[in-house]
N, C-alpha and C. Protein backbone atom coordinates (compact mmCIF):
# COMPACT_ATOMS: atom_id res chain seq x y z
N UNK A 1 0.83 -1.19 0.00
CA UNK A 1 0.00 0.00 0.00
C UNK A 1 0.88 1.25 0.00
N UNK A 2 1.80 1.53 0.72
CA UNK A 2 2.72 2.34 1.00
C UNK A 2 3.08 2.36 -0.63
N UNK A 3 4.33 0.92 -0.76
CA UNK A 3 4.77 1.44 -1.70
C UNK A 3 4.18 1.70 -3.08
N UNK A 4 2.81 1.43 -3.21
CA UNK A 4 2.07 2.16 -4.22
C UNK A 4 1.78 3.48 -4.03
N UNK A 5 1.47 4.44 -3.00
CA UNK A 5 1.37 5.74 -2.86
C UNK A 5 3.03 6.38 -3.31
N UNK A 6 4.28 5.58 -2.95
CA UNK A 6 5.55 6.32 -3.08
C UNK A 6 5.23 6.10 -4.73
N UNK A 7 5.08 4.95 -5.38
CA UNK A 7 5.21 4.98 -6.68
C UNK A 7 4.61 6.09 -7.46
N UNK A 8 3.31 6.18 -7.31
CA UNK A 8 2.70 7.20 -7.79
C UNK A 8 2.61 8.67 -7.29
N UNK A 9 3.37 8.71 -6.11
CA UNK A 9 4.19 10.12 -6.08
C UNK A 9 5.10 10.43 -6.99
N UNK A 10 5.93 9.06 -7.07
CA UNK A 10 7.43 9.35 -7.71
C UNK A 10 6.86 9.84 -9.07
N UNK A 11 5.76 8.91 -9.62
CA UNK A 11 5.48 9.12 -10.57
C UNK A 11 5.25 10.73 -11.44
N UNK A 12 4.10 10.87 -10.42
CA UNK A 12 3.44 12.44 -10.78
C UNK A 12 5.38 13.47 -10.33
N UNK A 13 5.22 13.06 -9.60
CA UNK A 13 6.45 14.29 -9.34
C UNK A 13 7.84 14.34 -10.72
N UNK A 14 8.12 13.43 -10.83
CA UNK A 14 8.59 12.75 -12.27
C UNK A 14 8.21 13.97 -13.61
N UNK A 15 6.92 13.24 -13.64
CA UNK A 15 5.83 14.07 -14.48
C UNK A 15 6.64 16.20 -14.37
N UNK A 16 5.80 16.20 -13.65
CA UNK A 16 6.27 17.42 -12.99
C UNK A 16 7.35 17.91 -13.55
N UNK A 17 8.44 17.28 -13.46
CA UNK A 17 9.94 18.00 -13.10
C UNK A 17 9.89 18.01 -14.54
N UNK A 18 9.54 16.77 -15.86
CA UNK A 18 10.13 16.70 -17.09
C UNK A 18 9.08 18.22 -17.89
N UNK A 19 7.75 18.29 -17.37
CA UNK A 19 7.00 19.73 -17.86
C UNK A 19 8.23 20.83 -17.39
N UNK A 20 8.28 20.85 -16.12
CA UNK A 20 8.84 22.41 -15.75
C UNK A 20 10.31 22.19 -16.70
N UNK A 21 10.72 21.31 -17.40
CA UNK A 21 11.99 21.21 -17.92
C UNK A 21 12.13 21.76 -19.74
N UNK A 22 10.70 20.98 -19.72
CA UNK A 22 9.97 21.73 -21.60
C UNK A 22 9.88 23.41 -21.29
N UNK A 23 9.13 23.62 -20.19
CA UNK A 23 8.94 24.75 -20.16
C UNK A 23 10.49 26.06 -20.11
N UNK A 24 11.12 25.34 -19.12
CA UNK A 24 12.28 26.26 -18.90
C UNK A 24 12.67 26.17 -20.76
N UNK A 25 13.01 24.72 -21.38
CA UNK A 25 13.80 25.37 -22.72
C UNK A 25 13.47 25.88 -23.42
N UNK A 26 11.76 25.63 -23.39
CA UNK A 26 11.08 26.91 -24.58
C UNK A 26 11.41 28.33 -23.92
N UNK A 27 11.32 28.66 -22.98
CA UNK A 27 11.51 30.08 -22.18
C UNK A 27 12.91 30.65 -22.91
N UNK A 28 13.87 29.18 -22.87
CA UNK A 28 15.35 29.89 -23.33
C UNK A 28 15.21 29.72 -24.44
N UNK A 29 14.23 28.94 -25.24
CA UNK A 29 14.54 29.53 -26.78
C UNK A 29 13.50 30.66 -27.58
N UNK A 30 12.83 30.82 -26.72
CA UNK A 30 12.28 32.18 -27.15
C UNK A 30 12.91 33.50 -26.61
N UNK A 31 13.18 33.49 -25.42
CA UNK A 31 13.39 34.64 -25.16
C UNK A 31 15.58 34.93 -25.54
N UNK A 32 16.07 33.46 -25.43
CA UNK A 32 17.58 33.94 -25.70
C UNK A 32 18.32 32.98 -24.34
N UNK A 33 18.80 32.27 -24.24
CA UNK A 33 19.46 31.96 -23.13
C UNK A 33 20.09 32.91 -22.11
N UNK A 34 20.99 33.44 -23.24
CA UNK A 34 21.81 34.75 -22.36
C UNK A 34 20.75 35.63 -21.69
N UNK A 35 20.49 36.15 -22.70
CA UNK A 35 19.52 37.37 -21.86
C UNK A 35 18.55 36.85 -20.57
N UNK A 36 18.02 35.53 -20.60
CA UNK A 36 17.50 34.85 -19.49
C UNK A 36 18.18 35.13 -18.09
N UNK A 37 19.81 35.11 -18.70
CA UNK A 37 20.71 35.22 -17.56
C UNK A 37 21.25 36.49 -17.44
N UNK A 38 20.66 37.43 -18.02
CA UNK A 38 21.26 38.77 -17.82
C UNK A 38 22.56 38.92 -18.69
N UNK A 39 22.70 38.23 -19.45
CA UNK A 39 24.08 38.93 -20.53
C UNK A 39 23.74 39.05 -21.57
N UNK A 40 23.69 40.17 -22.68
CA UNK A 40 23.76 40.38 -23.71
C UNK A 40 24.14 39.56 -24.88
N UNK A 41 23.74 39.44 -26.02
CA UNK A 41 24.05 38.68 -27.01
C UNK A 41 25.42 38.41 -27.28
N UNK A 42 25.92 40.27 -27.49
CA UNK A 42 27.14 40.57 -28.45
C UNK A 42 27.88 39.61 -26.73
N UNK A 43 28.01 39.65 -25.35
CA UNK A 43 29.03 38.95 -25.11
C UNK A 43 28.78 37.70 -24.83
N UNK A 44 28.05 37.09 -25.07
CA UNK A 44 27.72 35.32 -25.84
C UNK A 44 28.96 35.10 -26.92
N UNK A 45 28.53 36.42 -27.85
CA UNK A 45 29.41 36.28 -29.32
C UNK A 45 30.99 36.41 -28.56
N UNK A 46 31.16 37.51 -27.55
CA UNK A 46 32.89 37.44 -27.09
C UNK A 46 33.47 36.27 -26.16
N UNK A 47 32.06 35.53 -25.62
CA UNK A 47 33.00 34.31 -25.19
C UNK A 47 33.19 33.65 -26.27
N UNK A 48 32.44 32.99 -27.01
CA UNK A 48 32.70 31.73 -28.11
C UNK A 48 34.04 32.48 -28.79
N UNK A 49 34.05 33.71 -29.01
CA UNK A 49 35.61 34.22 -29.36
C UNK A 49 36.80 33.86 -28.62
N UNK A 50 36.68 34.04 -27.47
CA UNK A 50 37.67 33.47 -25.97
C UNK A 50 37.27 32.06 -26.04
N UNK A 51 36.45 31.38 -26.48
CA UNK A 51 36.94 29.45 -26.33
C UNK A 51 37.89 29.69 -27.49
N UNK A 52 37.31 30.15 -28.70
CA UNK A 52 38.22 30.17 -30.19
C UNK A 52 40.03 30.01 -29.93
N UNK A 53 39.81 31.49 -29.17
CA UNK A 53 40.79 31.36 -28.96
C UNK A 53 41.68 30.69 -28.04
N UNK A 54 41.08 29.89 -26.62
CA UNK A 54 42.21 29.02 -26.15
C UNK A 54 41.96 27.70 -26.86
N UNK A 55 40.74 27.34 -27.70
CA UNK A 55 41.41 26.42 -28.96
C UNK A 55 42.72 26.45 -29.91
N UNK A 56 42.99 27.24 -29.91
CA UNK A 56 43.78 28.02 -30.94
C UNK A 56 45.17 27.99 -30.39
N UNK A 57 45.26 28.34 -29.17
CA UNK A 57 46.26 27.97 -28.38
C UNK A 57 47.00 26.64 -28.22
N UNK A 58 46.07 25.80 -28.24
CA UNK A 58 45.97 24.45 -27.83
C UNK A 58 46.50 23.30 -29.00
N UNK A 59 45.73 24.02 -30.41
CA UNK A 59 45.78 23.34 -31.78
C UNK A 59 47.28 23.92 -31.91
N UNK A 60 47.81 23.22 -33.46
CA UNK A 60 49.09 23.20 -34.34
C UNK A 60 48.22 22.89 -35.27
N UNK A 61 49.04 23.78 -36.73
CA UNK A 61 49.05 23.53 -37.98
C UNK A 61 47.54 23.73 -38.42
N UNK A 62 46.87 23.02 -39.35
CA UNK A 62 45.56 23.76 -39.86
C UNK A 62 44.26 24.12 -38.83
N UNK A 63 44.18 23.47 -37.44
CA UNK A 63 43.06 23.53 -36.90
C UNK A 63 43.79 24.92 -36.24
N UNK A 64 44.63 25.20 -36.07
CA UNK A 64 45.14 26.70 -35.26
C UNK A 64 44.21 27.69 -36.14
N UNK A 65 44.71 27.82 -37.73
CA UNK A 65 44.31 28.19 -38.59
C UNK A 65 42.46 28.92 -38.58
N UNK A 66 42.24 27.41 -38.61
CA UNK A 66 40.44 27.70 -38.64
C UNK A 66 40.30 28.02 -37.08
N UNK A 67 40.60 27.91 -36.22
CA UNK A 67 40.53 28.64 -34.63
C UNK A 67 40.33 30.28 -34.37
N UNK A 68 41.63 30.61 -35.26
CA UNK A 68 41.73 31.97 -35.42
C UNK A 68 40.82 32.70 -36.19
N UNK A 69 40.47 31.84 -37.03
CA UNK A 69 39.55 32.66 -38.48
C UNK A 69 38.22 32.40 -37.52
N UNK A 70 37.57 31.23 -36.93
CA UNK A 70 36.62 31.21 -35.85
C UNK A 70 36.36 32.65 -34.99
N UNK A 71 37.50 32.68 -33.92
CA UNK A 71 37.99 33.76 -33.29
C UNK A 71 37.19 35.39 -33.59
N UNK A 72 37.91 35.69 -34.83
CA UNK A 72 37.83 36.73 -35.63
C UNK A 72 36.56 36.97 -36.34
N UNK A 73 35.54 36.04 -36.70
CA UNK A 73 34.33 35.90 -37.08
C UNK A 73 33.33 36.04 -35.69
N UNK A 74 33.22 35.79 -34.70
CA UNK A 74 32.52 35.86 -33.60
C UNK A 74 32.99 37.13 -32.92
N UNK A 75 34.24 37.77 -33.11
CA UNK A 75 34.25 39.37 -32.66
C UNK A 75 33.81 40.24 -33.58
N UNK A 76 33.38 39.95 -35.14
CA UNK A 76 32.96 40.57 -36.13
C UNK A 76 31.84 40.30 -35.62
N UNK A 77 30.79 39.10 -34.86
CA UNK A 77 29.53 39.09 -34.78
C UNK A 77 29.08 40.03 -33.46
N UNK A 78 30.05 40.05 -32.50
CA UNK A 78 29.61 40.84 -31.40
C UNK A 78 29.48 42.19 -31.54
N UNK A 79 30.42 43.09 -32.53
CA UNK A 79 31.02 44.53 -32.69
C UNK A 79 29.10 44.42 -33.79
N UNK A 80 28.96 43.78 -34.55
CA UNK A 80 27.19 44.07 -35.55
C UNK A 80 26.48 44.00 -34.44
N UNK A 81 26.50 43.51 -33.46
CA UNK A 81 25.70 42.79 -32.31
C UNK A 81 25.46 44.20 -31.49
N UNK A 82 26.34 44.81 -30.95
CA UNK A 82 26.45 46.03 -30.52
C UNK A 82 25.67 46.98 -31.02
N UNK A 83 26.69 47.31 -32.43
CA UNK A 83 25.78 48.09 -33.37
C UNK A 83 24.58 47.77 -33.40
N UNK A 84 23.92 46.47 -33.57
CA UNK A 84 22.29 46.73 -33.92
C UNK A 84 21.82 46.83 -32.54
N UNK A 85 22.15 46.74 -31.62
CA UNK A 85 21.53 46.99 -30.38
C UNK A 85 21.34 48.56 -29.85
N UNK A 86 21.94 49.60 -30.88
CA UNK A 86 21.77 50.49 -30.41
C UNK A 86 23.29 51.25 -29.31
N UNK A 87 24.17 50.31 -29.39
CA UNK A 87 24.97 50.94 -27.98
C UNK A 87 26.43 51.40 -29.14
N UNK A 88 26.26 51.07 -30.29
CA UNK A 88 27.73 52.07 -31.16
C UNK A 88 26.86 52.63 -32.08
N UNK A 89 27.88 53.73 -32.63
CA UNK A 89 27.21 54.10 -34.00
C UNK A 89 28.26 53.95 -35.00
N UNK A 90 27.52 54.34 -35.89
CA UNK A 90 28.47 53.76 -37.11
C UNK A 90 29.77 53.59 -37.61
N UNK A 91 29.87 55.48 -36.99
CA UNK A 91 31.48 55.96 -36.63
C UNK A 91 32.48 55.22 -35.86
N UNK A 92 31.85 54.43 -34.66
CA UNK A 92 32.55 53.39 -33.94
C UNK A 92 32.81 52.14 -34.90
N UNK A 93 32.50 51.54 -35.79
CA UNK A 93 32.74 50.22 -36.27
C UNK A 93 34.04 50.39 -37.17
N UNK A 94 34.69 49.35 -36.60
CA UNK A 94 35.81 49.54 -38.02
C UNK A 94 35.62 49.37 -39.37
N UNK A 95 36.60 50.21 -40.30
CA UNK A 95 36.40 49.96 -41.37
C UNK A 95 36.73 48.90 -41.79
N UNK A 96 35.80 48.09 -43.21
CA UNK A 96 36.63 47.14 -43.63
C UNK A 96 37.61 47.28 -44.51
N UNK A 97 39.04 46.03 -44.41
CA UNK A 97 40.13 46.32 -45.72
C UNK A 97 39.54 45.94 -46.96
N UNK A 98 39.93 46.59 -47.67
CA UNK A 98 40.13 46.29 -48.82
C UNK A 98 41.07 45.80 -49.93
């Protein structure tokens, strides 16, 4: 008797935890993970730049290569990231080479 009431606690509570678990990831994929947690996009974009780069550290020969070019593409995404957010203006972005 008992352990049919624990079962069907465990059960429902079970239940429970895997909803509040759908719910939390739709929350983070609508609203943004980061921002869930209070950080901004553009520095989402400057860490994955900082793993890039202690990949990069770590690699030799072609994966250094694509590390760096990684790197350099995710600080190009944070500096647009900025900009469209309103916090640079145009005058702030670097130019590109040509």
């Amino acid at each position: 008797m008992i352990l049919d009431i624990l079962a069907v606690l465990f059960f429902v509570l079970g239940f429970a935890l895997i909803l509040w678990m759908i719910g939390e990831r739709r929350r983070d994929v609508l609203h943004g993970l980061g921002k869930a947690r209070g950080m901004k996009q553009s520095d989402l974009y400057r860490q994955n730049a900082e793993n890039c780069m202690l990949m990069a550290e770590a690699a030799q020969g072609e994966p250094y290569n694509r590390y760096r070019r990684m790197e350099v593409a995710w600080l190009a995404l944070a500096e647009d990231q900025d900009w469209l957010d309103g916090e640079r203006s145009t005058g702030d972005l670097p130019k590109a080479k040509k």
